[in-house]
PDB file of N, CA and C in Angstrom:
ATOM      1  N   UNK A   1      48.616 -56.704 174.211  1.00  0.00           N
ATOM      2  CA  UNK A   1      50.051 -56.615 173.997  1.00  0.00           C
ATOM      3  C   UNK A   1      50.700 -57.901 174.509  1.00  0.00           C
ATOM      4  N   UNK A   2      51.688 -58.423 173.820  1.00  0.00           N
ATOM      5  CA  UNK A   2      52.294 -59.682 173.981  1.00  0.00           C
ATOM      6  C   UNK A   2      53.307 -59.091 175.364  1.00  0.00           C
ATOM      7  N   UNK A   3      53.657 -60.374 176.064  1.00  0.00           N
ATOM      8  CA  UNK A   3      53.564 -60.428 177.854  1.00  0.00           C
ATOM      9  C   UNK A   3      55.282 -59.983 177.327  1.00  0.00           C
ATOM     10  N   UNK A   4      56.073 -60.565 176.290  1.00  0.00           N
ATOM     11  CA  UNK A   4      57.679 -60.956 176.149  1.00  0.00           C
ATOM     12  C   UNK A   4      57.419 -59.104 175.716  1.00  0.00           C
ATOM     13  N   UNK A   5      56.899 -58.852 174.580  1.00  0.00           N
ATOM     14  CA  UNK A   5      57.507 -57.346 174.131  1.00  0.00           C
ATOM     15  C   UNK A   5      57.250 -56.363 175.548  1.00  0.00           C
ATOM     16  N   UNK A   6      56.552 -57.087 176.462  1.00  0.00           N
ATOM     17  CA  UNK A   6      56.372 -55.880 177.552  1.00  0.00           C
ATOM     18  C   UNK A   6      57.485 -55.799 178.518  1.00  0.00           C
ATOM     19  N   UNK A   7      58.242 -57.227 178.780  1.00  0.00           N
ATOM     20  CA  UNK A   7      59.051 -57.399 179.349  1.00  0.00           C
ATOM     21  C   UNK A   7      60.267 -56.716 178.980  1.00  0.00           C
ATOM     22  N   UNK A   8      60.220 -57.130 177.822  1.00  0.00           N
ATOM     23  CA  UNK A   8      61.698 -56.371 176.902  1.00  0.00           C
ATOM     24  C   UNK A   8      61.302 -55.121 176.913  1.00  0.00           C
ATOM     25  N   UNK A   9      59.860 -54.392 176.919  1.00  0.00           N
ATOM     26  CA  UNK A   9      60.154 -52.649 176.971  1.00  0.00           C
ATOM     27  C   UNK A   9      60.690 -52.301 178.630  1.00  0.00           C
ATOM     28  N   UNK A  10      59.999 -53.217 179.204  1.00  0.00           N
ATOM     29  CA  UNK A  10      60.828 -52.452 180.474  1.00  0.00           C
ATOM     30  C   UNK A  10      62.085 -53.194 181.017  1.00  0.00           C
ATOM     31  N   UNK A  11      62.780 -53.895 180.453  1.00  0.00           N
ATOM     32  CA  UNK A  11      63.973 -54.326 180.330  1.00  0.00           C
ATOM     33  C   UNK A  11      65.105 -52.867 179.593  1.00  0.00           C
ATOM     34  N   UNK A  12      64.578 -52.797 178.484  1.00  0.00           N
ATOM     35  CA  UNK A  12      64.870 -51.301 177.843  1.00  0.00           C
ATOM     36  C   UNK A  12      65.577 -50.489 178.097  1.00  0.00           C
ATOM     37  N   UNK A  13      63.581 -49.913 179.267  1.00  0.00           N
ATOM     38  CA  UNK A  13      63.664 -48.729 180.268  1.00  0.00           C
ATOM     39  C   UNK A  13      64.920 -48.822 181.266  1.00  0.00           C
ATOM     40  N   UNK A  14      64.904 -49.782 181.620  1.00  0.00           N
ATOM     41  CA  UNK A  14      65.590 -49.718 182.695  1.00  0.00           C
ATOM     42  C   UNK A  14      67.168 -49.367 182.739  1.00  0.00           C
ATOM     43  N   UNK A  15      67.643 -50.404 181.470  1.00  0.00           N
ATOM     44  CA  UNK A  15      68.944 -49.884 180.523  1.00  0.00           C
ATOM     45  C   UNK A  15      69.051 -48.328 180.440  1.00  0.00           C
ATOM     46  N   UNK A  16      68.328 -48.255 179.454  1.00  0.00           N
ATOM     47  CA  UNK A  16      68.348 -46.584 179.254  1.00  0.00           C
ATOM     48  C   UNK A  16      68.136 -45.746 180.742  1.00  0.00           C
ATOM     49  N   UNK A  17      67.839 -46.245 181.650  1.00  0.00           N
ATOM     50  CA  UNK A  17      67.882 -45.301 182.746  1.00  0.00           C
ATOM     51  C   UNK A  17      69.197 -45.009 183.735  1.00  0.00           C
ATOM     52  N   UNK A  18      69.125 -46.819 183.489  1.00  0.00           N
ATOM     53  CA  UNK A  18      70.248 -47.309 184.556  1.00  0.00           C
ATOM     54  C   UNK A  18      71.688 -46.792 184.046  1.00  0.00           C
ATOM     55  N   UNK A  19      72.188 -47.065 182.870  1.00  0.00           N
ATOM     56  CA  UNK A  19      73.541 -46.941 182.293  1.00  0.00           C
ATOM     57  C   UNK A  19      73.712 -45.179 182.752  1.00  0.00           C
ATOM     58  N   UNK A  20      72.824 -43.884 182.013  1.00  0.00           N
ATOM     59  CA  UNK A  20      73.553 -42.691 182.125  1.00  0.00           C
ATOM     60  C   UNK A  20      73.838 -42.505 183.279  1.00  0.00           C
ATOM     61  N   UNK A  21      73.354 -43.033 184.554  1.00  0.00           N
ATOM     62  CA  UNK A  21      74.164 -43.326 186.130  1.00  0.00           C
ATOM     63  C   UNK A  21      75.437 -43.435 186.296  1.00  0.00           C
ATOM     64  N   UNK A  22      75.100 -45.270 186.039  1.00  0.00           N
ATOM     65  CA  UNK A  22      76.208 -45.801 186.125  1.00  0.00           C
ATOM     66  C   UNK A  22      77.517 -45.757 185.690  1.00  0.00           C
ATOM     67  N   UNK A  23      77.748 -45.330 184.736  1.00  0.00           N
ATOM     68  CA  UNK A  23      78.293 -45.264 183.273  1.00  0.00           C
ATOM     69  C   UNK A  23      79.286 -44.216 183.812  1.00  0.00           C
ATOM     70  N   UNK A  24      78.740 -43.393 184.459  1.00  0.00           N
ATOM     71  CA  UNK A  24      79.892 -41.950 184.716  1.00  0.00           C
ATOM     72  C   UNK A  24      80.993 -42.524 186.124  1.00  0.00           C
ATOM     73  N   UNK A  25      80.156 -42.998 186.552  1.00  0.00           N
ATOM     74  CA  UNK A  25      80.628 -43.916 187.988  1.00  0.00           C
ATOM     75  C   UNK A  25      81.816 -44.634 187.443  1.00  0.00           C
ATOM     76  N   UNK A  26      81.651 -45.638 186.670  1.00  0.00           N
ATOM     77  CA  UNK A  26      82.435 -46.224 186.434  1.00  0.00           C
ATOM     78  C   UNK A  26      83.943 -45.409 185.699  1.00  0.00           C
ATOM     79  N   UNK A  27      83.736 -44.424 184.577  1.00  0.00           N
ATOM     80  CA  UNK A  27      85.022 -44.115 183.567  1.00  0.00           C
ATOM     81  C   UNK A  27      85.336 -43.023 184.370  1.00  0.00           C
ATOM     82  N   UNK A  28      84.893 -42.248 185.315  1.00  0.00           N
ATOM     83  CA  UNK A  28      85.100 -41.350 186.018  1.00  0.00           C
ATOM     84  C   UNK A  28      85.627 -41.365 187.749  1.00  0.00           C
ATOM     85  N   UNK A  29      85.595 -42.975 188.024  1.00  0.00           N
ATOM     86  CA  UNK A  29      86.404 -43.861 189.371  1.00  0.00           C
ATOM     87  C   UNK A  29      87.552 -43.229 189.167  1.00  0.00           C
ATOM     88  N   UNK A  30      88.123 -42.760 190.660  1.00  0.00           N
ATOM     89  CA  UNK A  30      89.700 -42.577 190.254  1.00  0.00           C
ATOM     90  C   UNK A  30      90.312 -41.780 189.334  1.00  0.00           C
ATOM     91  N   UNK A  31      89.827 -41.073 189.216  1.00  0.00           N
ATOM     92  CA  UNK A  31      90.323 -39.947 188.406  1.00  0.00           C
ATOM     93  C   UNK A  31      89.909 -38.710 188.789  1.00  0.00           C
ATOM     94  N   UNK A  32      90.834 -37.658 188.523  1.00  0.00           N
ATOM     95  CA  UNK A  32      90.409 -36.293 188.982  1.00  0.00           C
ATOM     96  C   UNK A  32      90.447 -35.522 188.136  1.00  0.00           C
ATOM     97  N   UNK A  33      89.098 -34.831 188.567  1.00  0.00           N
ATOM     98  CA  UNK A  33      88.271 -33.831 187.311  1.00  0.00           C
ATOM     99  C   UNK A  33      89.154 -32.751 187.823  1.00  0.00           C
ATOM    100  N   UNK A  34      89.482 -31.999 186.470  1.00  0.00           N
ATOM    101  CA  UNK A  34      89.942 -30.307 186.323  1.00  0.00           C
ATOM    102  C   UNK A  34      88.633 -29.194 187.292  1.00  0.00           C
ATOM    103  N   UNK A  35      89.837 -28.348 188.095  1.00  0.00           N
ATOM    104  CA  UNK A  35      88.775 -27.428 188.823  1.00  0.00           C
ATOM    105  C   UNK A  35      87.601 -26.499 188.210  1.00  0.00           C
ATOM    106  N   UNK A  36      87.604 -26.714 186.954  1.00  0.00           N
ATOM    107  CA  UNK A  36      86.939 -25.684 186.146  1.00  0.00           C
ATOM    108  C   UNK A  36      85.688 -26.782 186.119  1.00  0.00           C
ATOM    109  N   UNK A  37      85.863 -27.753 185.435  1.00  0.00           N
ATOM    110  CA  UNK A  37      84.624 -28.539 185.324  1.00  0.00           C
ATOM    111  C   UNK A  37      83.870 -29.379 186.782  1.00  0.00           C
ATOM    112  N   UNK A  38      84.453 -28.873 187.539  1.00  0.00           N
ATOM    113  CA  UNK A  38      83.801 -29.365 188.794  1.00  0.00           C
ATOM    114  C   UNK A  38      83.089 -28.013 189.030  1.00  0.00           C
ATOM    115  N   UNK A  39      83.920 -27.022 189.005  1.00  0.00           N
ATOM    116  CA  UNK A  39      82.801 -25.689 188.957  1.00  0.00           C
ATOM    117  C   UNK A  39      82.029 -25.677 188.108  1.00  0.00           C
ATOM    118  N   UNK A  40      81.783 -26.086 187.107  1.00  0.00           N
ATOM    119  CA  UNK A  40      80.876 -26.167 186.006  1.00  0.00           C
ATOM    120  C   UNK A  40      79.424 -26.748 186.052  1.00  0.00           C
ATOM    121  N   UNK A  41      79.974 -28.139 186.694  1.00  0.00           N
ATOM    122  CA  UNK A  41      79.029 -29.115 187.436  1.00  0.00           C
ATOM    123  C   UNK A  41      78.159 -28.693 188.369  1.00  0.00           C
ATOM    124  N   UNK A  42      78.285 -27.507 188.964  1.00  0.00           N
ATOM    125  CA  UNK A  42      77.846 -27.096 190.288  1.00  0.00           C
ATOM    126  C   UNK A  42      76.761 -26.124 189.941  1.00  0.00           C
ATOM    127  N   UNK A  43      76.378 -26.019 188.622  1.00  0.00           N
ATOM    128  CA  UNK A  43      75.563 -25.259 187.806  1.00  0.00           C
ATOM    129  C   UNK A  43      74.329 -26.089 187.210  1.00  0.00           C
ATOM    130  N   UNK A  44      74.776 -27.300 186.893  1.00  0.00           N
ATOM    131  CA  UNK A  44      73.807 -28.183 186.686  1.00  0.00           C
ATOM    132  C   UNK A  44      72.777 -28.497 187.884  1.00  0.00           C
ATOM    133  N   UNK A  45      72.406 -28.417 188.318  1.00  0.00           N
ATOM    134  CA  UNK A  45      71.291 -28.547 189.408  1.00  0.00           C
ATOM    135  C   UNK A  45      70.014 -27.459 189.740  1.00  0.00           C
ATOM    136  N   UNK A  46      71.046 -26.372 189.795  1.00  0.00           N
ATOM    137  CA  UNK A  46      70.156 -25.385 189.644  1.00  0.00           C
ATOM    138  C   UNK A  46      69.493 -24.777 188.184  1.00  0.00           C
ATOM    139  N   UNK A  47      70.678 -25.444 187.093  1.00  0.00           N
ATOM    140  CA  UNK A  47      70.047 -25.072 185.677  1.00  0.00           C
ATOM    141  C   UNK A  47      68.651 -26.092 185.138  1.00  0.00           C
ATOM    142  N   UNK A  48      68.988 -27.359 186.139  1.00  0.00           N
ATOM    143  CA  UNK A  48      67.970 -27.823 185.471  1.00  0.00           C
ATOM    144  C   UNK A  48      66.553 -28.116 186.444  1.00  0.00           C
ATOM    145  N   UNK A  49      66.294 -27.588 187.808  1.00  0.00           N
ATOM    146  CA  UNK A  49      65.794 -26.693 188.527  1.00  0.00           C
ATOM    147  C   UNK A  49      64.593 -25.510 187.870  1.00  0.00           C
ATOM    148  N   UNK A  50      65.511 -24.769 186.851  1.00  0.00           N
ATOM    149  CA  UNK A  50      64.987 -23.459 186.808  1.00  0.00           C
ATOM    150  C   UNK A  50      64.649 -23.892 185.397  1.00  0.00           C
ATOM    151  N   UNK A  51      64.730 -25.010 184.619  1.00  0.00           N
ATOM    152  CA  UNK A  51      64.517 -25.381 183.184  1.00  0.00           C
ATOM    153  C   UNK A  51      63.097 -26.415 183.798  1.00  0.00           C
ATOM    154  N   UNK A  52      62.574 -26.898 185.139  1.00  0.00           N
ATOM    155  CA  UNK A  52      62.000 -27.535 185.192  1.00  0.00           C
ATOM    156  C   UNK A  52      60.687 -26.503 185.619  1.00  0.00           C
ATOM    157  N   UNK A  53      60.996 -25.539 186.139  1.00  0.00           N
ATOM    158  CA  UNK A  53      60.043 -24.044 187.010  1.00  0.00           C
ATOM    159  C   UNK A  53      59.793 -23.445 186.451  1.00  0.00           C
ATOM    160  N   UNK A  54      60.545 -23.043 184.963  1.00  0.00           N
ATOM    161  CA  UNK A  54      60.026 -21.402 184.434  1.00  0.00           C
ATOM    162  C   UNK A  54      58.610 -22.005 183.945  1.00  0.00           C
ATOM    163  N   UNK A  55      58.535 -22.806 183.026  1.00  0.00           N
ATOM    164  CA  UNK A  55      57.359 -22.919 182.130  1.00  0.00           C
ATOM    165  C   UNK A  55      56.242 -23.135 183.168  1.00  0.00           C
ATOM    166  N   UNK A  56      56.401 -23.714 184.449  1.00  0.00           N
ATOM    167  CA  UNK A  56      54.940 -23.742 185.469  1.00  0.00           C
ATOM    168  C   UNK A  56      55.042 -22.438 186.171  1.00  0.00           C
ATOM    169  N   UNK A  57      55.979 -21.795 186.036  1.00  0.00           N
ATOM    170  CA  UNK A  57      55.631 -20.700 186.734  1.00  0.00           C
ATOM    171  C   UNK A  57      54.890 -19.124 185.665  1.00  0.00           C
ATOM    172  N   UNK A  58      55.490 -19.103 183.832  1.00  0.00           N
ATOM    173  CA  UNK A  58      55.218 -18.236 182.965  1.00  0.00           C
ATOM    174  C   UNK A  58      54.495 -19.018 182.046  1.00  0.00           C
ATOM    175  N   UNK A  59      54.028 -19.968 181.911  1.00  0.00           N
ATOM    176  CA  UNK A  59      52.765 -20.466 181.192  1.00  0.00           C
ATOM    177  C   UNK A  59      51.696 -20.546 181.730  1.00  0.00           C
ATOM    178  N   UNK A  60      50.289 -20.468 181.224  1.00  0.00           N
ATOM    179  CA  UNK A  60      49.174 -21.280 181.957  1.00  0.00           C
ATOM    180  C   UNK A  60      48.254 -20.972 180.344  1.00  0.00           C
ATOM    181  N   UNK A  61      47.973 -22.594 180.547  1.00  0.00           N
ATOM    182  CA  UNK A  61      47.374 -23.477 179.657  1.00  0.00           C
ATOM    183  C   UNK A  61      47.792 -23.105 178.074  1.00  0.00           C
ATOM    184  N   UNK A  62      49.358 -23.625 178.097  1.00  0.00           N
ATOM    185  CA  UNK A  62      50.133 -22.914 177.406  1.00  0.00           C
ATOM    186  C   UNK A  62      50.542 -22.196 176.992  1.00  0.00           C
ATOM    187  N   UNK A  63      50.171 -20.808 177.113  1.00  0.00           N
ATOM    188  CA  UNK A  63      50.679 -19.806 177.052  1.00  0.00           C
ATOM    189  C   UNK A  63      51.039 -18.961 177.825  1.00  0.00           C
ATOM    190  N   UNK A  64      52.054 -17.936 177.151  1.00  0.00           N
ATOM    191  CA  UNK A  64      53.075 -17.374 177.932  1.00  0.00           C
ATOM    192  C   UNK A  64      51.967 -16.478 178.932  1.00  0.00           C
ATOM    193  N   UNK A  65      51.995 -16.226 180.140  1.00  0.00           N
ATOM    194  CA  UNK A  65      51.196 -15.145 181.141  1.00  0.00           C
ATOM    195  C   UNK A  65      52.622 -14.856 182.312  1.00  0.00           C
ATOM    196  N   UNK A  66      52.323 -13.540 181.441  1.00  0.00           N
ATOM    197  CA  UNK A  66      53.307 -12.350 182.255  1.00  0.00           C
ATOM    198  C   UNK A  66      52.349 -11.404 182.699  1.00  0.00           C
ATOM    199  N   UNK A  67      50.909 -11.400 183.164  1.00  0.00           N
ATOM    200  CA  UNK A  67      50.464 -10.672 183.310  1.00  0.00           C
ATOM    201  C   UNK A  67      50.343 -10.485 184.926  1.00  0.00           C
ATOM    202  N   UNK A  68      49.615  -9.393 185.512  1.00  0.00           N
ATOM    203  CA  UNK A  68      49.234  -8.993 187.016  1.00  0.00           C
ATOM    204  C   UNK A  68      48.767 -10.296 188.096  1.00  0.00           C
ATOM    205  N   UNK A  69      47.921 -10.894 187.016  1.00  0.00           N
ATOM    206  CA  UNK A  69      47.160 -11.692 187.954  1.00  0.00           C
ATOM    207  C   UNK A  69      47.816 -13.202 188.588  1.00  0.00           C
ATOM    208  N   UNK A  70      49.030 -13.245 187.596  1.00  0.00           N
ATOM    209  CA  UNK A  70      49.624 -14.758 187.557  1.00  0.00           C
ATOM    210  C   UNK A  70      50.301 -14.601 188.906  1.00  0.00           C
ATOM    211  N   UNK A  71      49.773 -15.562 190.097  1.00  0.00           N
ATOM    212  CA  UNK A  71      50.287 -15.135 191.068  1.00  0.00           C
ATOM    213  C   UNK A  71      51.529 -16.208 191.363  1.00  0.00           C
ATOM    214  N   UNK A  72      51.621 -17.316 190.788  1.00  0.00           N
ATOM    215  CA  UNK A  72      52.965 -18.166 190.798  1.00  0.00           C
ATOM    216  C   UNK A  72      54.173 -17.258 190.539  1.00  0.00           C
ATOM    217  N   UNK A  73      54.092 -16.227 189.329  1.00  0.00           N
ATOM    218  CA  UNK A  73      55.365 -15.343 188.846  1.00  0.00           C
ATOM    219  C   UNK A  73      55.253 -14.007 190.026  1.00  0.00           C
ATOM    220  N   UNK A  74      54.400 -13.498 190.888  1.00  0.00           N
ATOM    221  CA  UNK A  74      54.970 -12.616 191.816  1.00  0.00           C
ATOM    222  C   UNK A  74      55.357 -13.527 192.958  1.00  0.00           C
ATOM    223  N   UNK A  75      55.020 -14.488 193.024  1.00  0.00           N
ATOM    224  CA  UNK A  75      55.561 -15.357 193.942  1.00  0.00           C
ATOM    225  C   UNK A  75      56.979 -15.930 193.897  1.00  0.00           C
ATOM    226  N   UNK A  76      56.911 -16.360 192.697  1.00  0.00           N
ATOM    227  CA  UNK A  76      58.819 -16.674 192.236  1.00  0.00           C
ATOM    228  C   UNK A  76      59.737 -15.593 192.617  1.00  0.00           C
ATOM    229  N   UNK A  77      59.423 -14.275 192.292  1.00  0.00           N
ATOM    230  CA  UNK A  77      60.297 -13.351 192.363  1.00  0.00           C
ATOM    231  C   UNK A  77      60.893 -12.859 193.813  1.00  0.00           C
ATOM    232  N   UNK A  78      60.233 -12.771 194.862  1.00  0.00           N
ATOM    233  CA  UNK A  78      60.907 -12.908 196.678  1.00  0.00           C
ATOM    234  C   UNK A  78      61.403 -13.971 196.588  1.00  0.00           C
ATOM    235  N   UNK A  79      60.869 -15.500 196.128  1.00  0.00           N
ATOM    236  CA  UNK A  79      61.669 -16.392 196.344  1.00  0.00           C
ATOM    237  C   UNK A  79      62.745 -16.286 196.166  1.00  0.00           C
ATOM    238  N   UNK A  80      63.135 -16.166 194.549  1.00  0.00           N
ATOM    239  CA  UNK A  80      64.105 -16.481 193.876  1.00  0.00           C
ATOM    240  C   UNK A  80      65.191 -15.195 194.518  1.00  0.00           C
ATOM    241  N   UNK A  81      64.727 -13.798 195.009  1.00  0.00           N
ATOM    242  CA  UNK A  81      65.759 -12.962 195.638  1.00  0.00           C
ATOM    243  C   UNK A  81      65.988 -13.617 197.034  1.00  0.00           C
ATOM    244  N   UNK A  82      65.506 -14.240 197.755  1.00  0.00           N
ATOM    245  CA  UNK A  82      65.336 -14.817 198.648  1.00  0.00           C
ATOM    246  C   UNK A  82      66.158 -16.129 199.047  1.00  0.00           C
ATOM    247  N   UNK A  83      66.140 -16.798 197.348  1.00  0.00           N
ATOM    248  CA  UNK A  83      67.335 -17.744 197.235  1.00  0.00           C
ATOM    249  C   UNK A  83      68.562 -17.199 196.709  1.00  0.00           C
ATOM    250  N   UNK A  84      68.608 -16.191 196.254  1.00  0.00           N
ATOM    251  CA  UNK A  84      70.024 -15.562 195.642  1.00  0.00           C
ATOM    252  C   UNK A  84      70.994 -14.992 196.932  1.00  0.00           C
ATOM    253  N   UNK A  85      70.302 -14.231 197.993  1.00  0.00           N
ATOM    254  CA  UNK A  85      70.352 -13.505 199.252  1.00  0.00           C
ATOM    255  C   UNK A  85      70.952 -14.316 200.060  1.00  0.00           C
ATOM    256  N   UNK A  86      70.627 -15.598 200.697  1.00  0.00           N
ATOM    257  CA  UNK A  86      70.770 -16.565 201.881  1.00  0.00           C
ATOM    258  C   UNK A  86      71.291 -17.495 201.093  1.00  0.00           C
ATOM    259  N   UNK A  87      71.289 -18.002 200.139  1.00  0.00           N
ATOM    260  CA  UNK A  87      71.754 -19.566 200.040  1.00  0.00           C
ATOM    261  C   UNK A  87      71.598 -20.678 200.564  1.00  0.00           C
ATOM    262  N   UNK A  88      70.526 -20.628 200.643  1.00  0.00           N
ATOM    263  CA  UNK A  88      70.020 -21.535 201.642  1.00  0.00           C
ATOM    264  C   UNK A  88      68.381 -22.222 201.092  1.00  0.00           C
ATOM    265  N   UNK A  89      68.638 -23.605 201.258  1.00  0.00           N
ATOM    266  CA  UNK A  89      67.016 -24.049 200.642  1.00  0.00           C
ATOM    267  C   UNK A  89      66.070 -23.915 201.252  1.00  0.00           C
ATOM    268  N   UNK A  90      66.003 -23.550 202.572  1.00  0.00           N
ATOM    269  CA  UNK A  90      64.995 -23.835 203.547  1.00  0.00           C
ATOM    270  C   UNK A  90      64.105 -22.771 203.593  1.00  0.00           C
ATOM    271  N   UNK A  91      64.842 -21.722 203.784  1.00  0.00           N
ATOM    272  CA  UNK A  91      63.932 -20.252 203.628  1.00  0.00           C
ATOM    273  C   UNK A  91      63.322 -19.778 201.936  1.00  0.00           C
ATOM    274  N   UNK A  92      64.239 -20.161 200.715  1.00  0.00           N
ATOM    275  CA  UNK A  92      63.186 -19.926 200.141  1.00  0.00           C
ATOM    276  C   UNK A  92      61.594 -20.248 199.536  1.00  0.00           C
ATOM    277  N   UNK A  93      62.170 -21.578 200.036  1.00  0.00           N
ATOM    278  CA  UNK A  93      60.693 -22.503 200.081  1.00  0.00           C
ATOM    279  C   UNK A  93      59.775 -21.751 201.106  1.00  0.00           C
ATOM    280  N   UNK A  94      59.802 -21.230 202.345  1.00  0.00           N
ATOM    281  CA  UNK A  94      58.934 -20.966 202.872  1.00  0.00           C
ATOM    282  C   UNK A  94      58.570 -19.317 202.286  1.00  0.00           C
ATOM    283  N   UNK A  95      59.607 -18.900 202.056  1.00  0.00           N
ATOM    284  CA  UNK A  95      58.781 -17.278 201.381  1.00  0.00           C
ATOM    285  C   UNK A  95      57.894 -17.498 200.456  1.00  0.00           C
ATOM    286  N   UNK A  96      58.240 -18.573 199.383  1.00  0.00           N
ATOM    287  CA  UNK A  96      57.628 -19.294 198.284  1.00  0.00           C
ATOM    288  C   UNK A  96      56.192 -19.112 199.233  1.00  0.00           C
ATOM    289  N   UNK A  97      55.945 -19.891 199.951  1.00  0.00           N
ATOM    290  CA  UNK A  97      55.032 -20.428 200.546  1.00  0.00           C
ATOM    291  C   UNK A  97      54.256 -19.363 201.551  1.00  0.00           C
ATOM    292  N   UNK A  98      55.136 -18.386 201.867  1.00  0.00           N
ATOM    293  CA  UNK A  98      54.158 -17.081 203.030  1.00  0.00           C
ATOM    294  C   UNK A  98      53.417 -15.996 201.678  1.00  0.00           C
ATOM    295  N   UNK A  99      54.161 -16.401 200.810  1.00  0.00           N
ATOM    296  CA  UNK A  99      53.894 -15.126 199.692  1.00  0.00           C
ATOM    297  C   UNK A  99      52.437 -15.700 199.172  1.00  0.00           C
ATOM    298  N   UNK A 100      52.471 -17.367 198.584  1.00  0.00           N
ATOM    299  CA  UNK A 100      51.644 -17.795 198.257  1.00  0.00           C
ATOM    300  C   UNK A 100      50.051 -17.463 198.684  1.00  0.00           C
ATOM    301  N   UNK A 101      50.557 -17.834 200.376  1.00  0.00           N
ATOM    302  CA  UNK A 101      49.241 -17.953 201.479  1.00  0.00           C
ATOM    303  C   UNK A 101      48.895 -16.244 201.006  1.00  0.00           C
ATOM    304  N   UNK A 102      49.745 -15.526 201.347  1.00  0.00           N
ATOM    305  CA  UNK A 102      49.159 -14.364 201.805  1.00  0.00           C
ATOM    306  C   UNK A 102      48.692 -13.942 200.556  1.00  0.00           C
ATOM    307  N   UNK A 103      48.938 -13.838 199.962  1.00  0.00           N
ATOM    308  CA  UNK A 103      48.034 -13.675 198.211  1.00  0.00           C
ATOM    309  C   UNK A 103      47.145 -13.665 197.921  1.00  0.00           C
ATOM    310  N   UNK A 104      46.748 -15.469 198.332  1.00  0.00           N
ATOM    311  CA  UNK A 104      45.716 -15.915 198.429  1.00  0.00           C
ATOM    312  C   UNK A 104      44.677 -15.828 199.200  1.00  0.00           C
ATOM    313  N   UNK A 105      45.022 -15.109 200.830  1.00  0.00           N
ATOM    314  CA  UNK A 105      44.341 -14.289 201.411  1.00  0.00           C
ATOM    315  C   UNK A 105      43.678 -12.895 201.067  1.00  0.00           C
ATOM    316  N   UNK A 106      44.834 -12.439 200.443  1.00  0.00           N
ATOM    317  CA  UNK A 106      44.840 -10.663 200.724  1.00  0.00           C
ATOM    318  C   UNK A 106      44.001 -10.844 199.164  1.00  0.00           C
ATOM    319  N   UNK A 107      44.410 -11.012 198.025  1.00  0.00           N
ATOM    320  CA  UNK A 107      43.896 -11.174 196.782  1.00  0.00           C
ATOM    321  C   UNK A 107      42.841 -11.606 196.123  1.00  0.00           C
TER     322      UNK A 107
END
Protein backbone atom coordinates (compact mmCIF):
# COMPACT_ATOMS: atom_id res chain seq x y z
CA UNK A 1 0.00 0.00 0.00
CA UNK A 2 1.28 3.42 -1.04
CA UNK A 3 2.85 5.33 2.29
CA UNK A 4 0.57 8.97 0.98
CA UNK A 5 -2.97 6.85 0.63
CA UNK A 6 -2.15 5.55 4.21
CA UNK A 7 -1.52 8.82 5.49
CA UNK A 8 -4.60 10.34 3.99
CA UNK A 9 -6.71 7.22 5.43
CA UNK A 10 -5.74 8.12 8.75
CA UNK A 11 -5.87 11.74 8.19
CA UNK A 12 -9.66 10.78 7.29
CA UNK A 13 -10.07 8.77 10.42
CA UNK A 14 -9.23 11.20 12.41
CA UNK A 15 -11.62 13.95 10.74
CA UNK A 16 -14.40 11.70 10.90
CA UNK A 17 -13.73 11.08 14.53
CA UNK A 18 -12.57 14.31 15.60
CA UNK A 19 -15.38 16.73 14.06
CA UNK A 20 -18.74 14.68 15.67
CA UNK A 21 -16.89 15.98 19.09
CA UNK A 22 -15.96 18.95 18.29
CA UNK A 23 -18.56 20.17 16.16
CA UNK A 24 -21.29 20.14 19.01
CA UNK A 25 -18.78 22.10 21.23
CA UNK A 26 -18.51 24.60 19.07
CA UNK A 27 -22.57 25.51 17.63
CA UNK A 28 -23.73 24.53 21.00
CA UNK A 29 -21.04 27.26 23.13
CA UNK A 30 -23.25 29.61 24.82
CA UNK A 31 -26.35 28.67 24.31
CA UNK A 32 -28.98 27.06 26.35
CA UNK A 33 -30.54 23.82 25.63
CA UNK A 34 -34.48 23.47 26.38
CA UNK A 35 -35.11 21.36 29.71
CA UNK A 36 -36.68 18.62 27.81
CA UNK A 37 -33.69 17.88 25.63
CA UNK A 38 -31.22 17.96 28.33
CA UNK A 39 -33.52 15.35 29.90
CA UNK A 40 -33.44 13.56 26.82
CA UNK A 41 -29.68 13.54 26.69
CA UNK A 42 -29.49 11.87 29.98
CA UNK A 43 -30.84 8.71 28.25
CA UNK A 44 -28.19 8.46 25.83
CA UNK A 45 -25.58 6.76 27.87
CA UNK A 46 -27.38 4.29 29.27
CA UNK A 47 -29.20 3.58 25.80
CA UNK A 48 -26.16 3.07 24.25
CA UNK A 49 -24.72 0.99 27.24
CA UNK A 50 -27.54 -1.46 26.94
CA UNK A 51 -27.33 -1.36 22.82
CA UNK A 52 -23.62 -2.29 23.46
CA UNK A 53 -24.63 -5.46 26.34
CA UNK A 54 -27.72 -7.04 25.10
CA UNK A 55 -26.22 -8.89 22.10
CA UNK A 56 -23.04 -10.22 24.52
CA UNK A 57 -25.20 -10.93 27.00
CA UNK A 58 -28.46 -12.91 24.57
CA UNK A 59 -26.29 -14.17 21.77
CA UNK A 60 -23.61 -16.82 21.74
CA UNK A 61 -21.99 -17.59 18.55
CA UNK A 62 -24.69 -15.72 17.05
CA UNK A 63 -27.50 -16.78 18.08
CA UNK A 64 -30.17 -15.77 20.14
CA UNK A 65 -29.66 -18.10 23.76
CA UNK A 66 -32.38 -17.48 26.15
CA UNK A 67 -31.88 -20.63 27.49
CA UNK A 68 -31.05 -22.08 31.40
CA UNK A 69 -27.58 -22.48 30.91
CA UNK A 70 -26.56 -18.91 29.55
CA UNK A 71 -25.14 -17.75 32.63
CA UNK A 72 -24.20 -14.00 31.43
CA UNK A 73 -28.34 -13.49 31.09
CA UNK A 74 -29.03 -14.80 34.86
CA UNK A 75 -26.32 -12.72 35.71
CA UNK A 76 -27.58 -9.46 33.98
CA UNK A 77 -30.81 -9.75 35.63
CA UNK A 78 -29.66 -8.94 39.78
CA UNK A 79 -27.48 -6.64 38.12
CA UNK A 80 -29.60 -4.76 36.12
CA UNK A 81 -32.39 -4.81 39.35
CA UNK A 82 -29.51 -3.94 41.26
CA UNK A 83 -28.79 -0.96 38.98
CA UNK A 84 -32.43 0.14 38.74
CA UNK A 85 -32.69 -0.14 42.89
CA UNK A 86 -29.44 2.00 44.04
CA UNK A 87 -28.36 4.08 41.24
CA UNK A 88 -25.34 3.70 41.69
CA UNK A 89 -22.36 2.18 39.42
CA UNK A 90 -20.35 0.66 41.91
CA UNK A 91 -22.58 -1.98 43.35
CA UNK A 92 -23.91 -3.18 40.25
CA UNK A 93 -20.74 -4.12 38.86
CA UNK A 94 -19.93 -6.07 41.83
CA UNK A 95 -23.32 -8.14 41.99
CA UNK A 96 -22.49 -8.54 38.23
CA UNK A 97 -19.42 -9.99 39.52
CA UNK A 98 -20.57 -12.07 43.06
CA UNK A 99 -23.33 -13.62 40.82
CA UNK A 100 -20.77 -14.46 38.18
CA UNK A 101 -18.16 -16.10 40.76
CA UNK A 102 -20.76 -17.86 42.53
CA UNK A 103 -22.24 -19.58 39.45
CA UNK A 104 -19.30 -20.50 38.47
CA UNK A 105 -18.66 -22.13 41.68
CA UNK A 106 -21.99 -23.52 42.62
CA UNK A 107 -22.77 -24.55 38.74
Amino acid sequence: MDEKLILMTIMGMAVVTYLPRVLPLFVLSGKKLPEWMISWLGFVPPAVLAAMLLPAIVLKEGKLNLSMDNLFLWAALPTFAAAVLTKNLFIPVVVGMLVLILARLFL
